[in-house]
N, C-alpha and C. Protein backbone atom coordinates (compact mmCIF):
# COMPACT_ATOMS: atom_id res chain seq x y z
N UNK A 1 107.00 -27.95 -57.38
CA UNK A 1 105.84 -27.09 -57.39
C UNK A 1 106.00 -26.08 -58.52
N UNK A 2 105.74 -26.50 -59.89
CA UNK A 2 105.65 -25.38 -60.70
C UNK A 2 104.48 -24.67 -61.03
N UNK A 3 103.12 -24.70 -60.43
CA UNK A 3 102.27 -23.85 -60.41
C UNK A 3 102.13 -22.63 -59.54
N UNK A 4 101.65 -21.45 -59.98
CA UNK A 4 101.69 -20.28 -59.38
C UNK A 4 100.23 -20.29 -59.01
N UNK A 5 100.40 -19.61 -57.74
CA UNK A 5 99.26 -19.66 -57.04
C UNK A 5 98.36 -17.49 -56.45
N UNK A 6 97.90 -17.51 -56.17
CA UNK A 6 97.23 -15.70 -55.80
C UNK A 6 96.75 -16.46 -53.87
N UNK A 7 97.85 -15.99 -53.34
CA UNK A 7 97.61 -16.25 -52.27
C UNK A 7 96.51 -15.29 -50.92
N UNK A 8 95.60 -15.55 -50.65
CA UNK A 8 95.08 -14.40 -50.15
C UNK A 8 95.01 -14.38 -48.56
N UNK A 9 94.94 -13.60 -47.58
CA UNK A 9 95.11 -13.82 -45.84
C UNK A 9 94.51 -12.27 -45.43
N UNK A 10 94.01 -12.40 -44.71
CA UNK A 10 93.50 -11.13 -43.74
C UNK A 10 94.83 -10.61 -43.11
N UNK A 11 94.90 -9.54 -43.44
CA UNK A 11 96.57 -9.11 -42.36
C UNK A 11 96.08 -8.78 -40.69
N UNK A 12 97.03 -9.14 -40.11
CA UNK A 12 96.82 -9.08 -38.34
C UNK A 12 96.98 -7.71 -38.27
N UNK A 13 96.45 -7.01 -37.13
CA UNK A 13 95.90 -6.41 -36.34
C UNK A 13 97.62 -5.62 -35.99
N UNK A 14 97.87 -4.20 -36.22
CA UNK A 14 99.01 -3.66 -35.60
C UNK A 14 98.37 -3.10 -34.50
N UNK A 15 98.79 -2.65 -33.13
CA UNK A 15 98.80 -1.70 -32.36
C UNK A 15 99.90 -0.78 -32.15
N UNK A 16 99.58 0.63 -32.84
CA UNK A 16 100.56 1.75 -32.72
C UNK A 16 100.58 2.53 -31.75
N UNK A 17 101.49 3.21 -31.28
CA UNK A 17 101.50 4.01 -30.18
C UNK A 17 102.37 5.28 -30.88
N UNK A 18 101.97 6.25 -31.11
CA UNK A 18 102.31 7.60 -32.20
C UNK A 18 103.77 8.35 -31.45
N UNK A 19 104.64 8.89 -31.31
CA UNK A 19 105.65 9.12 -31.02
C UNK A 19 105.73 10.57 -31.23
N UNK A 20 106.53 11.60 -30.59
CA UNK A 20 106.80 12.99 -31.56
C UNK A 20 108.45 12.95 -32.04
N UNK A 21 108.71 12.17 -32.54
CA UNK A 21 110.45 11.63 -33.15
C UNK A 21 109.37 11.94 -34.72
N UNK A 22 110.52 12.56 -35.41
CA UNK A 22 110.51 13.03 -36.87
C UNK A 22 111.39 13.16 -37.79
N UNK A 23 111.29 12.18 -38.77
CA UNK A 23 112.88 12.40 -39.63
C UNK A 23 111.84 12.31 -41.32
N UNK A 24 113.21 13.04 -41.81
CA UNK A 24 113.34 13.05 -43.38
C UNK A 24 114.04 11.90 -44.10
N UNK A 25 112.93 10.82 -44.85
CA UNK A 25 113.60 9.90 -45.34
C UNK A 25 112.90 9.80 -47.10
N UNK A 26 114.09 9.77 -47.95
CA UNK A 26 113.80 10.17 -49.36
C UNK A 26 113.41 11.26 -49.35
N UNK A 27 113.37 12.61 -49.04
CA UNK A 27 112.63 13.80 -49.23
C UNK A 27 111.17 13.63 -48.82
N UNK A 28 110.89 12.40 -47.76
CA UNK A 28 109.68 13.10 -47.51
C UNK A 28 109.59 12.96 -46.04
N UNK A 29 108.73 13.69 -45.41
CA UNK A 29 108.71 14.63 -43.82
C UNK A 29 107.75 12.91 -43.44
N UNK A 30 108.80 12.18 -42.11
CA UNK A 30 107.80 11.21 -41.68
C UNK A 30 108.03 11.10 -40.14
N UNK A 31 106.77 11.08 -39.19
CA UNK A 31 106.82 10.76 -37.98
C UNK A 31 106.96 9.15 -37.46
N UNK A 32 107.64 8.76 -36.54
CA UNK A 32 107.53 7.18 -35.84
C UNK A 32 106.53 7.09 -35.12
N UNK A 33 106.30 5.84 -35.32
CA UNK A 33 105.39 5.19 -35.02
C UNK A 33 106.15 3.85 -34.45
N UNK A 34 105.89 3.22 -32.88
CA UNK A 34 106.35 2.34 -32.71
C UNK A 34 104.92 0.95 -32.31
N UNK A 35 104.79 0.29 -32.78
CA UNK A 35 104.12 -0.91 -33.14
C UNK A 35 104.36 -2.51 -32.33
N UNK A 36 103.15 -3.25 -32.09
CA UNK A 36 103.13 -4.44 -31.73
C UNK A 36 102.06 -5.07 -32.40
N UNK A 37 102.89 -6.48 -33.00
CA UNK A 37 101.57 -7.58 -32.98
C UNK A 37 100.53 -8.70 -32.25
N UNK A 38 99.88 -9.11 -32.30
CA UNK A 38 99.39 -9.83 -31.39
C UNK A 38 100.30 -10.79 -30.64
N UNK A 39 101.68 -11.54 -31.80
CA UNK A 39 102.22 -12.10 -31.31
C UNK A 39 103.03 -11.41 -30.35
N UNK A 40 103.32 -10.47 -29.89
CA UNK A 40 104.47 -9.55 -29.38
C UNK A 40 105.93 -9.14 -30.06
N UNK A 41 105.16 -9.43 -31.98
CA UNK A 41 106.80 -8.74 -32.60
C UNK A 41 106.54 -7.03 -32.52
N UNK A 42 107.39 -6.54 -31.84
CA UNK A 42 107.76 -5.35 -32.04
C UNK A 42 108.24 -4.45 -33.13
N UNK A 43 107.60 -3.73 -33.25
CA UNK A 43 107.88 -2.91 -34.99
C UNK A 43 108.24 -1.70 -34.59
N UNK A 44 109.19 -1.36 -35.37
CA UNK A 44 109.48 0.49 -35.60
C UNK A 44 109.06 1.12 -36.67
N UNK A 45 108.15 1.94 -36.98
CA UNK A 45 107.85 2.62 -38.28
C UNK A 45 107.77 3.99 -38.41
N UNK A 46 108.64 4.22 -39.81
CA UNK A 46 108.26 6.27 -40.13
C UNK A 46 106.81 6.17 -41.02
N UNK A 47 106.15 6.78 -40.83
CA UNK A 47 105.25 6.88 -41.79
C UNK A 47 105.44 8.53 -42.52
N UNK A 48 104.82 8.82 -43.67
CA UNK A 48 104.38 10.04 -44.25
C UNK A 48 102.58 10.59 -44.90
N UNK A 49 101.97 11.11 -43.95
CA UNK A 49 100.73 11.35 -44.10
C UNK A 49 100.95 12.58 -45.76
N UNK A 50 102.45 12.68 -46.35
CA UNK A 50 102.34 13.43 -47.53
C UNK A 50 102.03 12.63 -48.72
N UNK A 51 101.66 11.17 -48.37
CA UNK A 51 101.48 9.96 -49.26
C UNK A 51 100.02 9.27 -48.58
N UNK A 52 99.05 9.73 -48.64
CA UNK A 52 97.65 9.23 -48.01
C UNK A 52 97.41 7.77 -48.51
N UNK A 53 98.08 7.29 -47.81
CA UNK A 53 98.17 5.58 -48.43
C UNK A 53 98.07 4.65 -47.44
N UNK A 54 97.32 3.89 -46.73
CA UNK A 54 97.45 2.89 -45.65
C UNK A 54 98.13 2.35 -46.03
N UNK A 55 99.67 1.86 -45.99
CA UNK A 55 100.63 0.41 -46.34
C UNK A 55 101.92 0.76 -45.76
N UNK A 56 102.65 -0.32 -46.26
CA UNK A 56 103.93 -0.36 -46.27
C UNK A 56 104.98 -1.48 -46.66
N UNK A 57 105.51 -1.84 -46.50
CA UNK A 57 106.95 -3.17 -46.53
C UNK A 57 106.00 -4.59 -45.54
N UNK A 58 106.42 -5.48 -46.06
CA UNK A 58 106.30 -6.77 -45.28
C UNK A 58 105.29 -6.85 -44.36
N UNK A 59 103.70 -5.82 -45.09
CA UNK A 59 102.44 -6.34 -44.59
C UNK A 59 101.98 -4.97 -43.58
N UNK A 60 103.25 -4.77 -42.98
CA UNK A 60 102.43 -3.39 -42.23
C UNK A 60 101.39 -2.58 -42.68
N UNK A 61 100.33 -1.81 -41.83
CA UNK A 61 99.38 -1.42 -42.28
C UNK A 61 99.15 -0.90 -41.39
N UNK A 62 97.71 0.15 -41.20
CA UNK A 62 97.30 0.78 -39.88
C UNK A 62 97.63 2.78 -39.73
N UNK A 63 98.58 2.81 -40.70
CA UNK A 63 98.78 4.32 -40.20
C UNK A 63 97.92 5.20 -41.01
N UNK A 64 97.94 6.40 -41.06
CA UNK A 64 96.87 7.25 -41.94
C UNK A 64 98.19 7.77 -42.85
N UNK A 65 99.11 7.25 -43.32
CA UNK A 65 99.95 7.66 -44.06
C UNK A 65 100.93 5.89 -44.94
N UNK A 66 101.57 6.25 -46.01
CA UNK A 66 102.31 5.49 -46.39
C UNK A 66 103.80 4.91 -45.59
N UNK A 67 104.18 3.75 -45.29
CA UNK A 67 105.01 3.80 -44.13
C UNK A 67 106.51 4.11 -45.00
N UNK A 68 107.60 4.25 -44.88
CA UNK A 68 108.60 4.94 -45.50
C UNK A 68 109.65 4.30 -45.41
N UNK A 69 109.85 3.98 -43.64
CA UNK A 69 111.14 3.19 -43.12
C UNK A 69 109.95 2.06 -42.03
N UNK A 70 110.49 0.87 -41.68
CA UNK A 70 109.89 -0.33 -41.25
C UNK A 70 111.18 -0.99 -40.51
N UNK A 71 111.77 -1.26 -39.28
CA UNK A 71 112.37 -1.73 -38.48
C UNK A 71 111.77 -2.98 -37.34
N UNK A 72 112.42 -4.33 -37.75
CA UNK A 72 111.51 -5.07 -37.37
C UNK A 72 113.04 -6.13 -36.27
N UNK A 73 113.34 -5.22 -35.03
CA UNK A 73 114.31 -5.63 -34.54
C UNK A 73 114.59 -7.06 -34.01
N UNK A 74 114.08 -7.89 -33.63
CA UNK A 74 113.79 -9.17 -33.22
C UNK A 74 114.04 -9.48 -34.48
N UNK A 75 113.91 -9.65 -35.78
CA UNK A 75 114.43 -10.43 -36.84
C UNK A 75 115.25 -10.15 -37.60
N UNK A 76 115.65 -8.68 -37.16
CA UNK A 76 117.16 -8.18 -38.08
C UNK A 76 116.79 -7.44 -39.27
N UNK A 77 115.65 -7.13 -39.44
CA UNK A 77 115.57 -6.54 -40.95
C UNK A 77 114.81 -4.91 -40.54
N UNK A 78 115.14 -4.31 -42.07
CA UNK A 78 115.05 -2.67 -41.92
C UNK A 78 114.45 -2.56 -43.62
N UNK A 79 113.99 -1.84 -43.90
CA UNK A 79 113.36 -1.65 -45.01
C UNK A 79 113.29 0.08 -45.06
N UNK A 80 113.70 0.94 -45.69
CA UNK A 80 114.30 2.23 -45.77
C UNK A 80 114.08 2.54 -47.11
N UNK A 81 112.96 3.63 -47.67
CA UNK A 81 112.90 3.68 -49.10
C UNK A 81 114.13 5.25 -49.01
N UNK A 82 114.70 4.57 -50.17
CA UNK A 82 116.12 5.58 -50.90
C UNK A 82 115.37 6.53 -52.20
N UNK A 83 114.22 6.14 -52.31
CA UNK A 83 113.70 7.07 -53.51
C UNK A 83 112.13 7.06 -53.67
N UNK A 84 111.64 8.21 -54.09
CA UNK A 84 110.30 7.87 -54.67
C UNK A 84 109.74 8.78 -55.34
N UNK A 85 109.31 8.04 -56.44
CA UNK A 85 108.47 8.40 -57.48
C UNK A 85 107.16 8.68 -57.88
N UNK A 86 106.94 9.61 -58.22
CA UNK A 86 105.45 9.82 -58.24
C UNK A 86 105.19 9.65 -60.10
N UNK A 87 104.04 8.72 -60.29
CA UNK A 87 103.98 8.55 -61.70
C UNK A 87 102.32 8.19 -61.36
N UNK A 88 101.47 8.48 -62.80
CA UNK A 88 100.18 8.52 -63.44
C UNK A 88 100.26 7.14 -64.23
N UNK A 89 101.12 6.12 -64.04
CA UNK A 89 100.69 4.94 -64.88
C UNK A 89 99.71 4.16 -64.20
N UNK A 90 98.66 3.55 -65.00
CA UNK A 90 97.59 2.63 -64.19
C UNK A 90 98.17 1.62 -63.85
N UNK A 91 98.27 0.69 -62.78
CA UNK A 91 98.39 -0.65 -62.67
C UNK A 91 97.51 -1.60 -63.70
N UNK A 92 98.04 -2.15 -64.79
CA UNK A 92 97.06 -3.19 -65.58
C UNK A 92 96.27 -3.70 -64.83
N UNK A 93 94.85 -4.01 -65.12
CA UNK A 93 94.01 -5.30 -64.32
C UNK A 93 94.58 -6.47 -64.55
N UNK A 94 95.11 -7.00 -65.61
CA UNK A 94 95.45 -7.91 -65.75
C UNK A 94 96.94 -8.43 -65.68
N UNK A 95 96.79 -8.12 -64.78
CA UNK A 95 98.56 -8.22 -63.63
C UNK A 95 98.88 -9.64 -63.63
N UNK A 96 98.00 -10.73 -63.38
CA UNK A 96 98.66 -12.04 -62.94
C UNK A 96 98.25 -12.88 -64.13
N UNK A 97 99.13 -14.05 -63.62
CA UNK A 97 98.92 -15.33 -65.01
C UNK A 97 97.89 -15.76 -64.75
N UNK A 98 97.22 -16.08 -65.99
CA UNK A 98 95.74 -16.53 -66.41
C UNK A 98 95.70 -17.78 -65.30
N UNK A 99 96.46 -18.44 -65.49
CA UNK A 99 96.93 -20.10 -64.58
C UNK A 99 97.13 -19.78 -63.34
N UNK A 100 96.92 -19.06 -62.88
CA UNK A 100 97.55 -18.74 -61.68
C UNK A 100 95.99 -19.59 -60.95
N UNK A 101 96.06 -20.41 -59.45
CA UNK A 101 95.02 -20.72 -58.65
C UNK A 101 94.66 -20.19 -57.56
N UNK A 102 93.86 -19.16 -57.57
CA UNK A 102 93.35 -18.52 -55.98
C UNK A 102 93.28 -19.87 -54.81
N UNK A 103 94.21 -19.04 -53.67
CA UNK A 103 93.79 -19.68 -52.69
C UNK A 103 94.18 -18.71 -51.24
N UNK A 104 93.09 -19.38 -50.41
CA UNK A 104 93.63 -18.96 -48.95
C UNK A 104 94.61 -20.00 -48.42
N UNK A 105 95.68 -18.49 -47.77
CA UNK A 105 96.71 -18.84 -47.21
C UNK A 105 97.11 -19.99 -46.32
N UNK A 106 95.76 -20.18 -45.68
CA UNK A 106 95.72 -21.29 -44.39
C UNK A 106 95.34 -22.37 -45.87
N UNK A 107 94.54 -22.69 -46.30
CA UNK A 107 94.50 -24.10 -47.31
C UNK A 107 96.12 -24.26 -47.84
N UNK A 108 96.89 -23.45 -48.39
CA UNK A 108 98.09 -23.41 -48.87
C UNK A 108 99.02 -24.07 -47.82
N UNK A 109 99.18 -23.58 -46.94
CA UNK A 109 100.02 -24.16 -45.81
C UNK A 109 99.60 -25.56 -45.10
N UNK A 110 98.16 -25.74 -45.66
CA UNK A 110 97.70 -27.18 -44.86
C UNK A 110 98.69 -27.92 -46.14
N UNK A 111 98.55 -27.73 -47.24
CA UNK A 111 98.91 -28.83 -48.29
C UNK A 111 100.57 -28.90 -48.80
N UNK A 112 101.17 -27.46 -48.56
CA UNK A 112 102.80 -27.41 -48.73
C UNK A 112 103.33 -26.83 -47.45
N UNK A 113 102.79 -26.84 -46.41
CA UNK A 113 103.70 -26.58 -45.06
C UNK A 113 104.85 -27.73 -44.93
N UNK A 114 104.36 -28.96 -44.80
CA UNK A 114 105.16 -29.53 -44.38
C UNK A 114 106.75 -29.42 -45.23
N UNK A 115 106.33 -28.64 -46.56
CA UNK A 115 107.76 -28.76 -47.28
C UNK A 115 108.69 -27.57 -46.49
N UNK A 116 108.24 -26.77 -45.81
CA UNK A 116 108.95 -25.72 -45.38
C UNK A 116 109.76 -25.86 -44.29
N UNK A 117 110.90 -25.21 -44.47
CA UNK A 117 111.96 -25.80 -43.22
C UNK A 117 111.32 -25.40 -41.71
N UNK A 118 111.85 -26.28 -40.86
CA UNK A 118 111.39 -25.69 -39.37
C UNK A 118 112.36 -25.11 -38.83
N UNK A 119 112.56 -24.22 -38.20
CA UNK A 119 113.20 -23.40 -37.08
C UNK A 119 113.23 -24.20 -35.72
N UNK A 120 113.60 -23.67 -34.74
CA UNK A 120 113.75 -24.00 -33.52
C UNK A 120 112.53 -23.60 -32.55
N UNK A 121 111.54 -22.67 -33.37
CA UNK A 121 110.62 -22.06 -32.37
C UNK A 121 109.61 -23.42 -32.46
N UNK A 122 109.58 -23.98 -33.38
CA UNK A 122 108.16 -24.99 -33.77
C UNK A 122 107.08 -24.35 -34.49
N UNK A 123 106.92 -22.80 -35.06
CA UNK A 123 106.39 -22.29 -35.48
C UNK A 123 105.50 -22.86 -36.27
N UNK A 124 104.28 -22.47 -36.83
CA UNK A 124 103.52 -22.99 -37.35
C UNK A 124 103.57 -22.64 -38.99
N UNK A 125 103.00 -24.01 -39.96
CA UNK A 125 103.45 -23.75 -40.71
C UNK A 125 103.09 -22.56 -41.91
N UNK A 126 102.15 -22.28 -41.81
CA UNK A 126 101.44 -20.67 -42.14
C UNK A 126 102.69 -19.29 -41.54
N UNK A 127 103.22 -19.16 -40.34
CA UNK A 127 104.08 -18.27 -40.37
C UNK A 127 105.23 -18.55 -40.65
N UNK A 128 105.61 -19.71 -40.96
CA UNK A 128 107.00 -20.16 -41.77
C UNK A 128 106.61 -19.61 -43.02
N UNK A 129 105.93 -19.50 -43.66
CA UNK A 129 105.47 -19.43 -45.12
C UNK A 129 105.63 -18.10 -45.09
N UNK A 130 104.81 -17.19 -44.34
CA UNK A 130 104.82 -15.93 -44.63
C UNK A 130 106.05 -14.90 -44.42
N UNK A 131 106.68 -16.05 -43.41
CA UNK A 131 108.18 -15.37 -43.58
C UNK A 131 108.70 -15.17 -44.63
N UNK A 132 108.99 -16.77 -45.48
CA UNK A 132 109.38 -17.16 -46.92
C UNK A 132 108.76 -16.10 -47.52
N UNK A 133 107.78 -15.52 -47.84
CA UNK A 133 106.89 -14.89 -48.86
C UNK A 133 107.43 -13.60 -48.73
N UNK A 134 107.59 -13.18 -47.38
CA UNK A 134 107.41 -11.80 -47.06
C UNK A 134 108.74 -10.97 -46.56
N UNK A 135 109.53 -11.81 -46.09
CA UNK A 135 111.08 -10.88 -45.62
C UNK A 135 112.11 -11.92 -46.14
């Protein structure tokens, strides 16, 4: 597969439940937030409303702040920013390769799922992928 592709997917649905736990991570002031997905993965998140940014690491979304630290215990991974920068450079528009082929995520996985390894859960092959893509 040497073509590059602009993969696109609606992100799922977090449900947060707001916490009063508060820590300082990189110099900036962030409250937890503890999180579920539809599937029942459980999320831990700091966010910082001093960064008015809906996002974060590996798709999270949902808070009224930028997320900071992301704890995703059921799969072992932690995502912890050690620094941040504030800079005035534009993002180019023209970020991706000309060649590159738009597609949705679910068409992508109908046509190269099957190349993706299986696990033991039987998972489907769209969240095998987004694993690959994303943690």
């Amino acid at each position: 597969m040497d073509e590059k592709y602009i993969l696109s997917e609606t992100l799922d649905s977090i449900t947060w439940r707001f916490t009063e736990e508060y820590r300082n991570i990189a110099g900036v002031n962030c409250r937890r937030v503890n999180g579920a997905t539809k599937d029942s993965l459980y999320l831990i998140a700091y966010y910082s409303e001093e960064i008015p940014v809906s996002a974060g690491p590996a798709l999270s979304h949902g808070l009224p702040g930028m997320i900071i630290g992301l704890v995703i215990p059921e799969m072992h991974i932690q995502y912890w920013a050690t620094a941040i920068e504030y800079t005035n450079k534009l993002v180019p528009s023209e970020w991706r390769d000309k060649k590159s082929k738009k597609m949705e995520l679910n068409e992508f996985s109908e046509i190269f799922g099957r190349y993706m390894p299986r696990n033991r859960q039987n998972e489907s092959a769209k969240k095998r992928i987004l694993e690959q893509l994303v943690y």
